[in-house]
PDB file of N, CA and C in Angstrom:
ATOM      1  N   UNK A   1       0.860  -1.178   0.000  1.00  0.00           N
ATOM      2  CA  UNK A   1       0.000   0.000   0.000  1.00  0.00           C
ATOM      3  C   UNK A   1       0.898   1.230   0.000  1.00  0.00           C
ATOM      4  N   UNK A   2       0.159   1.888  -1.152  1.00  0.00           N
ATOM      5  CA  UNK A   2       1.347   3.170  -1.013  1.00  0.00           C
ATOM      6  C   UNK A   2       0.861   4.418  -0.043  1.00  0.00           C
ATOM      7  N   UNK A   3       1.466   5.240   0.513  1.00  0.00           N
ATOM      8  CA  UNK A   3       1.274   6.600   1.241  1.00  0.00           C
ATOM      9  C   UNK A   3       0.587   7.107   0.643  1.00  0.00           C
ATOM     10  N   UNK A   4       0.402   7.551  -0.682  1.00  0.00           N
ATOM     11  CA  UNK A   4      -0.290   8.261  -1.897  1.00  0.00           C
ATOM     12  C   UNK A   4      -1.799   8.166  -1.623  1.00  0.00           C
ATOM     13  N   UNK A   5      -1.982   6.712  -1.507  1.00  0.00           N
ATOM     14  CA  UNK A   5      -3.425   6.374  -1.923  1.00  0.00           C
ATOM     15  C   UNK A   5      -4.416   6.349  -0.641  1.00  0.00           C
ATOM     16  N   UNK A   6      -3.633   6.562   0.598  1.00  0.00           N
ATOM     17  CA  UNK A   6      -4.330   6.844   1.718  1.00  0.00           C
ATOM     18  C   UNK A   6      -5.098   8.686   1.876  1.00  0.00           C
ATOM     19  N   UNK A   7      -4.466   9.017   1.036  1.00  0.00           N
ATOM     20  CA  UNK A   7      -4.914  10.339   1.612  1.00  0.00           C
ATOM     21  C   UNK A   7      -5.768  10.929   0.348  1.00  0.00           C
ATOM     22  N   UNK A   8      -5.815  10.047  -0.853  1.00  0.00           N
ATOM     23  CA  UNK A   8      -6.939   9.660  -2.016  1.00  0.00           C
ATOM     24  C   UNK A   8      -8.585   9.479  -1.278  1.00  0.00           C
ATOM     25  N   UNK A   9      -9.211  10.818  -1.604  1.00  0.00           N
ATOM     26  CA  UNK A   9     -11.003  10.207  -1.091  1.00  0.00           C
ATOM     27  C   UNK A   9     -11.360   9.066  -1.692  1.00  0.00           C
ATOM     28  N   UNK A  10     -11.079   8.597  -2.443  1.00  0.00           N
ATOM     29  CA  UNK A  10     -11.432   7.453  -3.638  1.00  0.00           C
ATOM     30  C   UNK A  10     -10.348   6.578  -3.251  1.00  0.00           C
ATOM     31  N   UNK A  11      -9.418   6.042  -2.019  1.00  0.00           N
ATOM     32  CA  UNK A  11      -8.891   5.393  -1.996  1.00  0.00           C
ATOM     33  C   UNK A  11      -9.909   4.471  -1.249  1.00  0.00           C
ATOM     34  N   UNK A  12      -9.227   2.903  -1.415  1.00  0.00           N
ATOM     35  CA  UNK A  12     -10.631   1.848  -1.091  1.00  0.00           C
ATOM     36  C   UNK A  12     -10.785   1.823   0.651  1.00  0.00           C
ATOM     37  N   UNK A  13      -9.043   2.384   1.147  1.00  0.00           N
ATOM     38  CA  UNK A  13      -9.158   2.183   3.024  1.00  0.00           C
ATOM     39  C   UNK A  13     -10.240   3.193   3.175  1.00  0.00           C
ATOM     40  N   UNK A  14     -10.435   4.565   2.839  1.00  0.00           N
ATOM     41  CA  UNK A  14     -10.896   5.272   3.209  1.00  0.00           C
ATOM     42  C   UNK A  14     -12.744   5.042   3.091  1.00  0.00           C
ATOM     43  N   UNK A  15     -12.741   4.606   1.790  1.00  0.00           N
ATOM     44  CA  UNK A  15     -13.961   4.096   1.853  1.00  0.00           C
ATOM     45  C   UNK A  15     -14.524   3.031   2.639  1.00  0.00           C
ATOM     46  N   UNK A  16     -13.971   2.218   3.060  1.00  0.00           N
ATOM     47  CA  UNK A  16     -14.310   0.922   3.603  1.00  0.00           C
ATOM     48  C   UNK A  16     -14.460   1.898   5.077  1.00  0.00           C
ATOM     49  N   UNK A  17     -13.619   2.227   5.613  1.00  0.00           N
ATOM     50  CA  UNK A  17     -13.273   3.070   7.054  1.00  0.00           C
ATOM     51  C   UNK A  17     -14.419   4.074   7.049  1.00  0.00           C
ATOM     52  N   UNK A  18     -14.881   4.546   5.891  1.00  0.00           N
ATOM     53  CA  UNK A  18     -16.056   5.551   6.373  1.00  0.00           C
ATOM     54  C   UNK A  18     -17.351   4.683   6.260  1.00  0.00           C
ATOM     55  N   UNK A  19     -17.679   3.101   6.031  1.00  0.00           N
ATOM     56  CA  UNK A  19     -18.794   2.589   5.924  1.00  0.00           C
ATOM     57  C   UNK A  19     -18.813   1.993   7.424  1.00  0.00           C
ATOM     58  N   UNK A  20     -17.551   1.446   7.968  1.00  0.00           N
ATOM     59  CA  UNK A  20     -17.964   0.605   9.065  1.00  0.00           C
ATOM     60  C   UNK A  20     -16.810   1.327  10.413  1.00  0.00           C
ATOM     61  N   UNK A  21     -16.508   2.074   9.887  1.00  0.00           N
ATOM     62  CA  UNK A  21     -15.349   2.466  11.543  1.00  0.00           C
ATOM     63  C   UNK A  21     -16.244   3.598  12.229  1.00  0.00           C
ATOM     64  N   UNK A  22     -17.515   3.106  12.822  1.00  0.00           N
ATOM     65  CA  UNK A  22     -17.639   4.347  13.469  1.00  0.00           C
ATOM     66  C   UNK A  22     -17.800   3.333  14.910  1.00  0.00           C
ATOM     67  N   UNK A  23     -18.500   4.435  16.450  1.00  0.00           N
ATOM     68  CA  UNK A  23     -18.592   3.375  17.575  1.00  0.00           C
ATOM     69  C   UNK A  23     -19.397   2.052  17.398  1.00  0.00           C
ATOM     70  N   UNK A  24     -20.767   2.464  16.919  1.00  0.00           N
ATOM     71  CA  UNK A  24     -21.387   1.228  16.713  1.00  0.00           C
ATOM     72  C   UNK A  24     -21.842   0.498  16.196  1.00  0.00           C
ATOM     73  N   UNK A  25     -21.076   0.697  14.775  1.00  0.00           N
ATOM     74  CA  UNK A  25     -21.487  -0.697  13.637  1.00  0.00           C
ATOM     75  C   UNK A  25     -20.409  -1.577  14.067  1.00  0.00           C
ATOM     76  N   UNK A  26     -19.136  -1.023  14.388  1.00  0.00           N
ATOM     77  CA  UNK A  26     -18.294  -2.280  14.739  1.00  0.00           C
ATOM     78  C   UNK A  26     -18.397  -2.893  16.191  1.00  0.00           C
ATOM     79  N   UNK A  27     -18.933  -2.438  17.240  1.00  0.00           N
ATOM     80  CA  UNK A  27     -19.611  -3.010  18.264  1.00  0.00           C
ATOM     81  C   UNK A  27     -21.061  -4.123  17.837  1.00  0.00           C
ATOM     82  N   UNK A  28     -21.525  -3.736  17.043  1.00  0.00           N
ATOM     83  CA  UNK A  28     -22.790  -4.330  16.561  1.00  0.00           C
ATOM     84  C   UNK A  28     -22.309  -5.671  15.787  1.00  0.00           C
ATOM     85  N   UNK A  29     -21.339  -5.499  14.583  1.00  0.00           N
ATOM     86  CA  UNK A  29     -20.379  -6.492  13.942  1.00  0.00           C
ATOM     87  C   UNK A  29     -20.248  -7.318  15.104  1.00  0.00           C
ATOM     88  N   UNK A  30     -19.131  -7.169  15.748  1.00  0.00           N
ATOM     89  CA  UNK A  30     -18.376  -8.070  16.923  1.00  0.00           C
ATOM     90  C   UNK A  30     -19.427  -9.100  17.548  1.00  0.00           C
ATOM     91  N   UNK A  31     -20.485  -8.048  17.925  1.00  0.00           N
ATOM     92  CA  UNK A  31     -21.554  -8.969  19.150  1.00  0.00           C
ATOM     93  C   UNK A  31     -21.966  -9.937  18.268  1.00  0.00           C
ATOM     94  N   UNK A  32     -22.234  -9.857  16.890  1.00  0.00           N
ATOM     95  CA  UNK A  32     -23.284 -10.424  16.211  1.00  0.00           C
ATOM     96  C   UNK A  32     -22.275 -11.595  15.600  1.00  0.00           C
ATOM     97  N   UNK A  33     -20.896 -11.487  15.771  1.00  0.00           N
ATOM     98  CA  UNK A  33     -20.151 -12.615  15.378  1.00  0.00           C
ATOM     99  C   UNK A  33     -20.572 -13.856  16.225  1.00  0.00           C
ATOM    100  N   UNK A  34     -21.104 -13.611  17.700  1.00  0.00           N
ATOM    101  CA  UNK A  34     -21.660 -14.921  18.408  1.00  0.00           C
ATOM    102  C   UNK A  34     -22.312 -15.096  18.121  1.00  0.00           C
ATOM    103  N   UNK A  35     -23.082 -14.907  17.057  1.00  0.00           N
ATOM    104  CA  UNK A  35     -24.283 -15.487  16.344  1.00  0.00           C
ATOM    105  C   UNK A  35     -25.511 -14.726  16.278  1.00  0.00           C
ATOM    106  N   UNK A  36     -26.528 -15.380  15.558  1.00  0.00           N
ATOM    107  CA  UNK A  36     -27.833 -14.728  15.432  1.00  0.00           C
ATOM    108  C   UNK A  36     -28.464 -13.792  16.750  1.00  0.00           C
ATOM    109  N   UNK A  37     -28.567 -12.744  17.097  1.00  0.00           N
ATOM    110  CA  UNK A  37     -28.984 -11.906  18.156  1.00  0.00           C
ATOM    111  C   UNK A  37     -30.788 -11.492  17.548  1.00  0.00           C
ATOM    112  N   UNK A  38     -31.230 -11.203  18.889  1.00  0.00           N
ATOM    113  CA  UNK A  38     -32.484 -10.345  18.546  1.00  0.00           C
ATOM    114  C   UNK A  38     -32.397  -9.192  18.938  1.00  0.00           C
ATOM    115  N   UNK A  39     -33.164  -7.920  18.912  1.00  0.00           N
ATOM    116  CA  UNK A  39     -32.984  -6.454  18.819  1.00  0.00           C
ATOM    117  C   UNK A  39     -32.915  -6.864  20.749  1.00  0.00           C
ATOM    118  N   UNK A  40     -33.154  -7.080  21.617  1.00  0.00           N
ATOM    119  CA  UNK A  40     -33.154  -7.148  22.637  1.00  0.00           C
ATOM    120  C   UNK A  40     -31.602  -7.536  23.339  1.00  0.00           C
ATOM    121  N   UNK A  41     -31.346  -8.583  22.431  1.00  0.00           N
ATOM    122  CA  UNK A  41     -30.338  -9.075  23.028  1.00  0.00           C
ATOM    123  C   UNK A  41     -28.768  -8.209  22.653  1.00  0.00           C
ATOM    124  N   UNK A  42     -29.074  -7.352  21.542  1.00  0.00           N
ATOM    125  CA  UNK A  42     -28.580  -6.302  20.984  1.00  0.00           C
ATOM    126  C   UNK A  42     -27.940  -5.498  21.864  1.00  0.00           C
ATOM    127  N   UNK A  43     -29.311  -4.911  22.273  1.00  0.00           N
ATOM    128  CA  UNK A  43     -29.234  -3.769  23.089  1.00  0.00           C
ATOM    129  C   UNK A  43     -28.675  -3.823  24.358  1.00  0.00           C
ATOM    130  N   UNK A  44     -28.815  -5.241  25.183  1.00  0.00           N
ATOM    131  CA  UNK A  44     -28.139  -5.544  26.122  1.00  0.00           C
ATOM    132  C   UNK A  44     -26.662  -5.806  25.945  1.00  0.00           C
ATOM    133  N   UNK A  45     -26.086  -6.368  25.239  1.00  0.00           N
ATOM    134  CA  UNK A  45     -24.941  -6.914  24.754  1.00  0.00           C
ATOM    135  C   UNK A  45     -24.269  -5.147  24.456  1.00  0.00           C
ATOM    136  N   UNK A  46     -24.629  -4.692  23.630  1.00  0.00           N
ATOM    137  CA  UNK A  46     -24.244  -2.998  23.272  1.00  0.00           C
ATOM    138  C   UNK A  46     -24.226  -2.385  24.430  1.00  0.00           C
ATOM    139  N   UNK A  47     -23.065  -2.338  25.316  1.00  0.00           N
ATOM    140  CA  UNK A  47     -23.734  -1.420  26.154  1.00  0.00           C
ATOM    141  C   UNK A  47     -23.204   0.020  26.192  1.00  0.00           C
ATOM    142  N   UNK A  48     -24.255   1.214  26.106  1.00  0.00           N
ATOM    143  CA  UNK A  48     -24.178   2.484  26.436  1.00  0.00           C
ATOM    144  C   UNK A  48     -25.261   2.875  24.646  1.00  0.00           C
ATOM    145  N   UNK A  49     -25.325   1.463  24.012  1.00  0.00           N
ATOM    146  CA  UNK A  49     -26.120   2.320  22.708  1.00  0.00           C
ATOM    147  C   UNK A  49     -27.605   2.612  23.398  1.00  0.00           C
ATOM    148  N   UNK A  50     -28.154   3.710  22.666  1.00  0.00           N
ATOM    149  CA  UNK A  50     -29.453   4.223  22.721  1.00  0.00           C
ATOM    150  C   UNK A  50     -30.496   3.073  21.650  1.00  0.00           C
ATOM    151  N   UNK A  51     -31.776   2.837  21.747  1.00  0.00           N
ATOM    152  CA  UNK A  51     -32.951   2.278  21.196  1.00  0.00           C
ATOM    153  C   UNK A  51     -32.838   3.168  19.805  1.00  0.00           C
ATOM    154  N   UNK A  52     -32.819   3.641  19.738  1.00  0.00           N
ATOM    155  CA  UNK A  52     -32.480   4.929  18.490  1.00  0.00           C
ATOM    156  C   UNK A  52     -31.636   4.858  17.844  1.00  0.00           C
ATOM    157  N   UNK A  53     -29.992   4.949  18.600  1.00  0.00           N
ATOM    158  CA  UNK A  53     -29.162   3.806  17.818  1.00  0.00           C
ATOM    159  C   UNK A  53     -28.667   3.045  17.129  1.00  0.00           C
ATOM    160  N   UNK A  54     -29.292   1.986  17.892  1.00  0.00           N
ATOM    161  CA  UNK A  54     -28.850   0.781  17.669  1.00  0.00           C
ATOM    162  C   UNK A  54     -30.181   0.501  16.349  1.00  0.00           C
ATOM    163  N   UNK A  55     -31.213   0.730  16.362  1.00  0.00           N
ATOM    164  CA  UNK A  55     -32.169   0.747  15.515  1.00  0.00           C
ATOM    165  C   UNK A  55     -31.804   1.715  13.629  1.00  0.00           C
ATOM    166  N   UNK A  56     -30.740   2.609  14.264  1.00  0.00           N
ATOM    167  CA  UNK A  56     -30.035   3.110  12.905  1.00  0.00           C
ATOM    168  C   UNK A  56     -29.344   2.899  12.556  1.00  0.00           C
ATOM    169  N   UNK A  57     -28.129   2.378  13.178  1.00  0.00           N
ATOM    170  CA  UNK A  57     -27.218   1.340  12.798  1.00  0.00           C
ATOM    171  C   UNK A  57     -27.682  -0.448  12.188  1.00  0.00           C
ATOM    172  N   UNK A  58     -28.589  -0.876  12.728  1.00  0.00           N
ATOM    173  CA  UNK A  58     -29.319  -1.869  11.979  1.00  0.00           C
ATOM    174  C   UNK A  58     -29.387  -1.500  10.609  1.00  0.00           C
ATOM    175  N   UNK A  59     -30.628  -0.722  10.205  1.00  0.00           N
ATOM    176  CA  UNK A  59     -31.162   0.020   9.053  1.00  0.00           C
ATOM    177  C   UNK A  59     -29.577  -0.022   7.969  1.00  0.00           C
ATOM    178  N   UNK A  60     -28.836   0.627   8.539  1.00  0.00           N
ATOM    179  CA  UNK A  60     -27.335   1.310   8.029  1.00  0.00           C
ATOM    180  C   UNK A  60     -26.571  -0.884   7.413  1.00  0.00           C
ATOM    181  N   UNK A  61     -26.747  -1.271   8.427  1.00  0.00           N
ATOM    182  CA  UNK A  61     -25.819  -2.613   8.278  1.00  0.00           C
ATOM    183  C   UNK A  61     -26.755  -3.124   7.163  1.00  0.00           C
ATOM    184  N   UNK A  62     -28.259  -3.131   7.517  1.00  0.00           N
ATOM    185  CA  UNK A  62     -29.143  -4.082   6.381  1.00  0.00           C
ATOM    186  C   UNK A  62     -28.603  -3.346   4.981  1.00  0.00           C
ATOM    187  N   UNK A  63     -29.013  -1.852   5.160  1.00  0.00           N
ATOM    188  CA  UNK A  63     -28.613  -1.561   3.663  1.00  0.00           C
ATOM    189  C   UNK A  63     -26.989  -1.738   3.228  1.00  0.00           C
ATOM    190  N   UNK A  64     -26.224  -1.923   3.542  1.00  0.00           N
ATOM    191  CA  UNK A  64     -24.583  -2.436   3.185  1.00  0.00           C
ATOM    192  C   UNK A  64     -24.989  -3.414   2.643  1.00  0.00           C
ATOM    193  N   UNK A  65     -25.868  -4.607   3.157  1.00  0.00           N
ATOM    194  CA  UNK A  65     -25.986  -6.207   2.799  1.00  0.00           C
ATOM    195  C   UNK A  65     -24.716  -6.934   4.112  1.00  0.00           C
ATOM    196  N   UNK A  66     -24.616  -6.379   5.367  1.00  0.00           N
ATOM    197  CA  UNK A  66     -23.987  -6.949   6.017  1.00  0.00           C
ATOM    198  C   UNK A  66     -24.548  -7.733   7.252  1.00  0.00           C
ATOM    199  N   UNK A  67     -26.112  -7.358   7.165  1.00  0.00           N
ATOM    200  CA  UNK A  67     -26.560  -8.404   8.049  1.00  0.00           C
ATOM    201  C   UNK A  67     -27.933  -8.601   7.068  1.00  0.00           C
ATOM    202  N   UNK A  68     -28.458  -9.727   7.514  1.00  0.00           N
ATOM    203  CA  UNK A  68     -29.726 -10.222   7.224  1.00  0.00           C
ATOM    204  C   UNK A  68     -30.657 -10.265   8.634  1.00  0.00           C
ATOM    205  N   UNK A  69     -32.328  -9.810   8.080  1.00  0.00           N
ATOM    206  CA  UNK A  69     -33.047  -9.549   9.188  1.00  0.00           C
ATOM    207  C   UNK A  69     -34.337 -10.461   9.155  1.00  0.00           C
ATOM    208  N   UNK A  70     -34.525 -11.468  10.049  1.00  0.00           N
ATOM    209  CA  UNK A  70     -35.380 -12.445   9.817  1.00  0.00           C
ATOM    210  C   UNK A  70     -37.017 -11.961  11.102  1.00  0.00           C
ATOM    211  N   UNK A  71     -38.116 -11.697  10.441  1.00  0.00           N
ATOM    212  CA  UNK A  71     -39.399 -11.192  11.125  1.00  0.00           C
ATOM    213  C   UNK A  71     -40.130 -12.895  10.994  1.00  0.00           C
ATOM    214  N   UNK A  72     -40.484 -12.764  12.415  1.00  0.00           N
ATOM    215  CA  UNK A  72     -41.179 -14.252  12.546  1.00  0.00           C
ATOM    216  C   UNK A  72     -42.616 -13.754  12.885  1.00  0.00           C
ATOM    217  N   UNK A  73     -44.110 -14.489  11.858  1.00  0.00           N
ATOM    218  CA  UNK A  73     -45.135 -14.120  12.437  1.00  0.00           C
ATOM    219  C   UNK A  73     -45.680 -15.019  13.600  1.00  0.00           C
ATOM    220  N   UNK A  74     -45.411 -14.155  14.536  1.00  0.00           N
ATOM    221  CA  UNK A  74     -45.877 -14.189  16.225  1.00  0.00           C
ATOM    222  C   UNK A  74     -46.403 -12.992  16.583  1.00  0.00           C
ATOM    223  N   UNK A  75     -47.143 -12.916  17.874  1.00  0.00           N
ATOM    224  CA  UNK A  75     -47.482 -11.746  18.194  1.00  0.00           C
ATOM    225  C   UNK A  75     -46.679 -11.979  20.031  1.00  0.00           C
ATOM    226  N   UNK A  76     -45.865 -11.445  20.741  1.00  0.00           N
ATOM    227  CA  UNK A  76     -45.481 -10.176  19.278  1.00  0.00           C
ATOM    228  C   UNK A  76     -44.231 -10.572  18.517  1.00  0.00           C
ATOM    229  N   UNK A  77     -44.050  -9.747  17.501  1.00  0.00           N
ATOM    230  CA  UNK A  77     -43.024  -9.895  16.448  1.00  0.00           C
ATOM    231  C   UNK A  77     -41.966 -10.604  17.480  1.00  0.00           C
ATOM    232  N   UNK A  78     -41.213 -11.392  16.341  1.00  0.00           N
ATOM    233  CA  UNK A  78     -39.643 -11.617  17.366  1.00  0.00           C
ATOM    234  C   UNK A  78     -39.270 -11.549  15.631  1.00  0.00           C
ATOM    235  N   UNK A  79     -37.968 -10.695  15.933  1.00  0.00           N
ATOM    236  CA  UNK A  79     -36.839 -10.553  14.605  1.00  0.00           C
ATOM    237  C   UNK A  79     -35.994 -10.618  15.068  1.00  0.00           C
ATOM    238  N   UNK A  80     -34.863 -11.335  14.029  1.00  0.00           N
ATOM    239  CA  UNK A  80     -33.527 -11.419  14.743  1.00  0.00           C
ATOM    240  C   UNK A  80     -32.575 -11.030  13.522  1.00  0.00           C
ATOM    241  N   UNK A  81     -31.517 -10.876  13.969  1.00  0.00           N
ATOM    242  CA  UNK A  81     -30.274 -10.417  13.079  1.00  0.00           C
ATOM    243  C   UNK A  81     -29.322 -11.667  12.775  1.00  0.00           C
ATOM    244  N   UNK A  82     -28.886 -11.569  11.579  1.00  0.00           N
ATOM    245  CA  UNK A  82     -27.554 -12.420  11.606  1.00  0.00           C
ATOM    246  C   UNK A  82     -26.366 -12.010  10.440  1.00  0.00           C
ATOM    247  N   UNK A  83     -25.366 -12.142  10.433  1.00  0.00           N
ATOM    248  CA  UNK A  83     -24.126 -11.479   9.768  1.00  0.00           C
ATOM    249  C   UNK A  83     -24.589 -12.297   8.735  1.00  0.00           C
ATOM    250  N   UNK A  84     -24.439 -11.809   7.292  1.00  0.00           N
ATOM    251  CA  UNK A  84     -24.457 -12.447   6.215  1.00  0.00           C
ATOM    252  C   UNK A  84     -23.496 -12.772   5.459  1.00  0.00           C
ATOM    253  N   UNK A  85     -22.526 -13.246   4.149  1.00  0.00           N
ATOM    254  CA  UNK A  85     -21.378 -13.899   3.874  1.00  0.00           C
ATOM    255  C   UNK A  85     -20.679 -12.692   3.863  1.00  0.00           C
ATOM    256  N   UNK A  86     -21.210 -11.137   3.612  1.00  0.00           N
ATOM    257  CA  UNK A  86     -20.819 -10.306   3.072  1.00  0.00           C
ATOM    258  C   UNK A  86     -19.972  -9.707   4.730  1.00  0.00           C
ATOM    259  N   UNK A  87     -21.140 -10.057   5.881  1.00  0.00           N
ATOM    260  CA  UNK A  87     -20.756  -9.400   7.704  1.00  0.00           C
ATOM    261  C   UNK A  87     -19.246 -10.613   8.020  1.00  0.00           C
ATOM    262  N   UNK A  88     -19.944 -11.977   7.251  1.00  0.00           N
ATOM    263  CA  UNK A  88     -19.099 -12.719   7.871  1.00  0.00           C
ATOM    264  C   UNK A  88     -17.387 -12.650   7.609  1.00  0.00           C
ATOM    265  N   UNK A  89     -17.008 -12.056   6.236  1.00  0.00           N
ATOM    266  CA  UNK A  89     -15.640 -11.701   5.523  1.00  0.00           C
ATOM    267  C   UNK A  89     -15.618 -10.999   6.791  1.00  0.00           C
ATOM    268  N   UNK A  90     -16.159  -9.803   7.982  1.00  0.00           N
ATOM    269  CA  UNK A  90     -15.108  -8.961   8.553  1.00  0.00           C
ATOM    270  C   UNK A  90     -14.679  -9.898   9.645  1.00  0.00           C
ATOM    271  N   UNK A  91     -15.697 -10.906  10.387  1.00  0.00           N
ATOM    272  CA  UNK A  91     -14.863 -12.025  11.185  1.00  0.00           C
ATOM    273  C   UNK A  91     -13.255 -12.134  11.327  1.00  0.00           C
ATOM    274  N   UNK A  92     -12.125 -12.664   9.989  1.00  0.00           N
ATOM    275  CA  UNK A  92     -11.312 -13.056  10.267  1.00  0.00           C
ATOM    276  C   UNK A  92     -10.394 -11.131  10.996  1.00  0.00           C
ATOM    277  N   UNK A  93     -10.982  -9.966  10.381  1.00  0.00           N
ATOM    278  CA  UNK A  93      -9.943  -9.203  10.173  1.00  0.00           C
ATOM    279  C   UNK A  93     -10.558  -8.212  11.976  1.00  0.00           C
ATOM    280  N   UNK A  94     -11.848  -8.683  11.959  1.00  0.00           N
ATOM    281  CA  UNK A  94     -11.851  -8.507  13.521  1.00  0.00           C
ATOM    282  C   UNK A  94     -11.713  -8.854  14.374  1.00  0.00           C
ATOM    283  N   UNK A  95     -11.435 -10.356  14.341  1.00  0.00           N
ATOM    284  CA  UNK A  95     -10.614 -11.152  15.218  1.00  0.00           C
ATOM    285  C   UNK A  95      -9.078 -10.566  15.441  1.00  0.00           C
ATOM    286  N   UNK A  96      -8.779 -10.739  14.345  1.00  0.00           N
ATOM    287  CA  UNK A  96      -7.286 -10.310  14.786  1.00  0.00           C
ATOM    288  C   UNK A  96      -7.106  -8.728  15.320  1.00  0.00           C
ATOM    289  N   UNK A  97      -8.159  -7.221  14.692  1.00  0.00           N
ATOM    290  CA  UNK A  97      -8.333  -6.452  15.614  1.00  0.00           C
ATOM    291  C   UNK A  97      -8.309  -7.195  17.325  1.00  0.00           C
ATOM    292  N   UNK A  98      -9.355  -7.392  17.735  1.00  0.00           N
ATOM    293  CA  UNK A  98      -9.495  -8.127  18.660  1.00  0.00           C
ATOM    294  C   UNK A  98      -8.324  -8.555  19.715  1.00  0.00           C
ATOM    295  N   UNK A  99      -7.503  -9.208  19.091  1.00  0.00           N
ATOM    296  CA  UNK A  99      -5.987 -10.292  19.486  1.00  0.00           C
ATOM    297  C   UNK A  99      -5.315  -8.897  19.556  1.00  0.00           C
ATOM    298  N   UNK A 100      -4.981  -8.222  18.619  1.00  0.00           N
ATOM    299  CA  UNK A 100      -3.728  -6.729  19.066  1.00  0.00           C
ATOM    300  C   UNK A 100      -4.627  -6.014  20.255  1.00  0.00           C
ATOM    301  N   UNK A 101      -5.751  -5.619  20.320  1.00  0.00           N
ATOM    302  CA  UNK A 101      -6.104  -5.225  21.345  1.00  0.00           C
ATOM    303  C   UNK A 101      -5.993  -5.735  22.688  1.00  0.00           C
ATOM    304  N   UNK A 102      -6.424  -7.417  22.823  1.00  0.00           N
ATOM    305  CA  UNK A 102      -5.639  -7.653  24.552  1.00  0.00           C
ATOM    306  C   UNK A 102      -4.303  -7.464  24.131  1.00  0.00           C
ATOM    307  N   UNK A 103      -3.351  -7.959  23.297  1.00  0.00           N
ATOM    308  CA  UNK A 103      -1.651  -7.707  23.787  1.00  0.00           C
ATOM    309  C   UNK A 103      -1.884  -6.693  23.792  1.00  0.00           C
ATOM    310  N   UNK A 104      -2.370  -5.467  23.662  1.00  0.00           N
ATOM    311  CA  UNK A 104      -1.598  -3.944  23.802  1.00  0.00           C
ATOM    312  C   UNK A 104      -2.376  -3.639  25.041  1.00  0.00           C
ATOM    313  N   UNK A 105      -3.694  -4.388  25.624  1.00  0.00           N
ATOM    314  CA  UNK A 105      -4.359  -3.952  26.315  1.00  0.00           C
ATOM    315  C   UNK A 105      -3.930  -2.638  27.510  1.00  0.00           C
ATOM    316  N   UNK A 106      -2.718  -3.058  28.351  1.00  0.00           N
ATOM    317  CA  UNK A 106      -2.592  -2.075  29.143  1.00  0.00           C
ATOM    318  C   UNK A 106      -1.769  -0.697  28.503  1.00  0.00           C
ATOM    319  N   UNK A 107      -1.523  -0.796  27.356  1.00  0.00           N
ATOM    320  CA  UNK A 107      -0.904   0.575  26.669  1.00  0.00           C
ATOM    321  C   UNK A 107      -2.180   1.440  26.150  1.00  0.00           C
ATOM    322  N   UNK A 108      -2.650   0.875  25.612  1.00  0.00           N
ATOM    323  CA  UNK A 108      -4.237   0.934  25.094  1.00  0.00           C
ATOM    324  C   UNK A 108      -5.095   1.495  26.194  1.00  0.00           C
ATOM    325  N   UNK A 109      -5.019   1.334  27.507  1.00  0.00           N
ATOM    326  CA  UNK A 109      -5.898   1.899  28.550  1.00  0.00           C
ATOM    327  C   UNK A 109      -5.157   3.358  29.043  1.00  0.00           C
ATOM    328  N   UNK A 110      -3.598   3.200  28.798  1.00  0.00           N
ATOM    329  CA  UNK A 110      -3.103   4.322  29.694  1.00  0.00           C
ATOM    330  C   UNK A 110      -3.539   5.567  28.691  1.00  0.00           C
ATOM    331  N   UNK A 111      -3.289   5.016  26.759  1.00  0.00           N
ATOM    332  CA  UNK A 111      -3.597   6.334  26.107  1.00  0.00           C
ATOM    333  C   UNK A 111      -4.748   6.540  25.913  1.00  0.00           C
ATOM    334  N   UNK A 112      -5.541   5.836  26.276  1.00  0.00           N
ATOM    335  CA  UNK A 112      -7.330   6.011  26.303  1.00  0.00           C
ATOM    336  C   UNK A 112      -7.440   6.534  27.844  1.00  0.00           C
ATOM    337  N   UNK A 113      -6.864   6.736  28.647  1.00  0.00           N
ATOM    338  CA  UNK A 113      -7.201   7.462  29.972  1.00  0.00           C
ATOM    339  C   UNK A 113      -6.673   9.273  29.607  1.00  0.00           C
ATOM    340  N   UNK A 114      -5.570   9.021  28.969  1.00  0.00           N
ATOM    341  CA  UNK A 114      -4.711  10.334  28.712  1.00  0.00           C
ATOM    342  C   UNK A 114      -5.888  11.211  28.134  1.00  0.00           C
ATOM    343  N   UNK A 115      -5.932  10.477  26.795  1.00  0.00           N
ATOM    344  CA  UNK A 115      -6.520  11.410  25.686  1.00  0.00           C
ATOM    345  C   UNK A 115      -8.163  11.771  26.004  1.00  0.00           C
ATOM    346  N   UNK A 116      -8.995  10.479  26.774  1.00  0.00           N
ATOM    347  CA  UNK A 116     -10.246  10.944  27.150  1.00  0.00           C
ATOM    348  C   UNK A 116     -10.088  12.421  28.197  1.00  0.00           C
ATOM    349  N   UNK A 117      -8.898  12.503  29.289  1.00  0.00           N
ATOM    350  CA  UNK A 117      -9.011  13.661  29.951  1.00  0.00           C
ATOM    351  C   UNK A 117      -9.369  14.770  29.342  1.00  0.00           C
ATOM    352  N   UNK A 118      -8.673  15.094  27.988  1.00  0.00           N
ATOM    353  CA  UNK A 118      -8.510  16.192  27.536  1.00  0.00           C
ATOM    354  C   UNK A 118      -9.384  16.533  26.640  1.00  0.00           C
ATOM    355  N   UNK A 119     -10.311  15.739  26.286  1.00  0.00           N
ATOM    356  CA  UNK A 119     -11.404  16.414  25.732  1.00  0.00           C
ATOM    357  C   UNK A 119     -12.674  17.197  26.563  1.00  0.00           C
TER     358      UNK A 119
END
């Protein structure tokens, strides 16, 4: 990867990074790697997202094609979520996010204590 093409709007990191790097599509990703969730179990698992949210970030993932949304007729509704082949490709590359995050874990907390002060 060259230096050049990172700082390209039309480069593909940047695009990919502005569809899924925000707080909670990749919190939403992760949880939903343990499998099929329902909007309930979502919201618990997410913690600090709003009903509002987590309900626009859904909307946001369905239209990517990165999850699939299954409505069962019951009363009341039960729908559930599940990563589709398209959610499941980010698996291997958030796992390994994942893995650098515990090894760096305690470096990772001291500059996340620093930098939260100062905002």
């Amino acid at each position: 990867m060259s230096a050049r093409t990172v700082f390209d709007e039309n480069c593909i990191i940047q695009v990919s990074f502005a569809l899924i790097a925000d707080k909670w599509t990749l919190l939403i990703l992760t949880t939903l790697m343990q499998g099929t969730k329902r909007n309930s179990d979502l919201q618990k698992q997410v913690i600090g997202i709003s009903p509002k949210m987590l309900s626009q970030t859904l909307k946001t993932l369905l239209k990517y094609g990165m999850i699939s949304r299954k409505v069962y007729p019951e009363v009341p509704p039960r729908v559930e979520y599940t990563l589709t082949e398209f959610g499941k490709s980010l698996v291997e590359p958030l796992s390994s996010f994942y893995d650098w995050s515990v090894d760096w874990e305690d470096r990772l907390r001291t500059i996340y204590k620093k930098t939260k002060g100062k905002k």
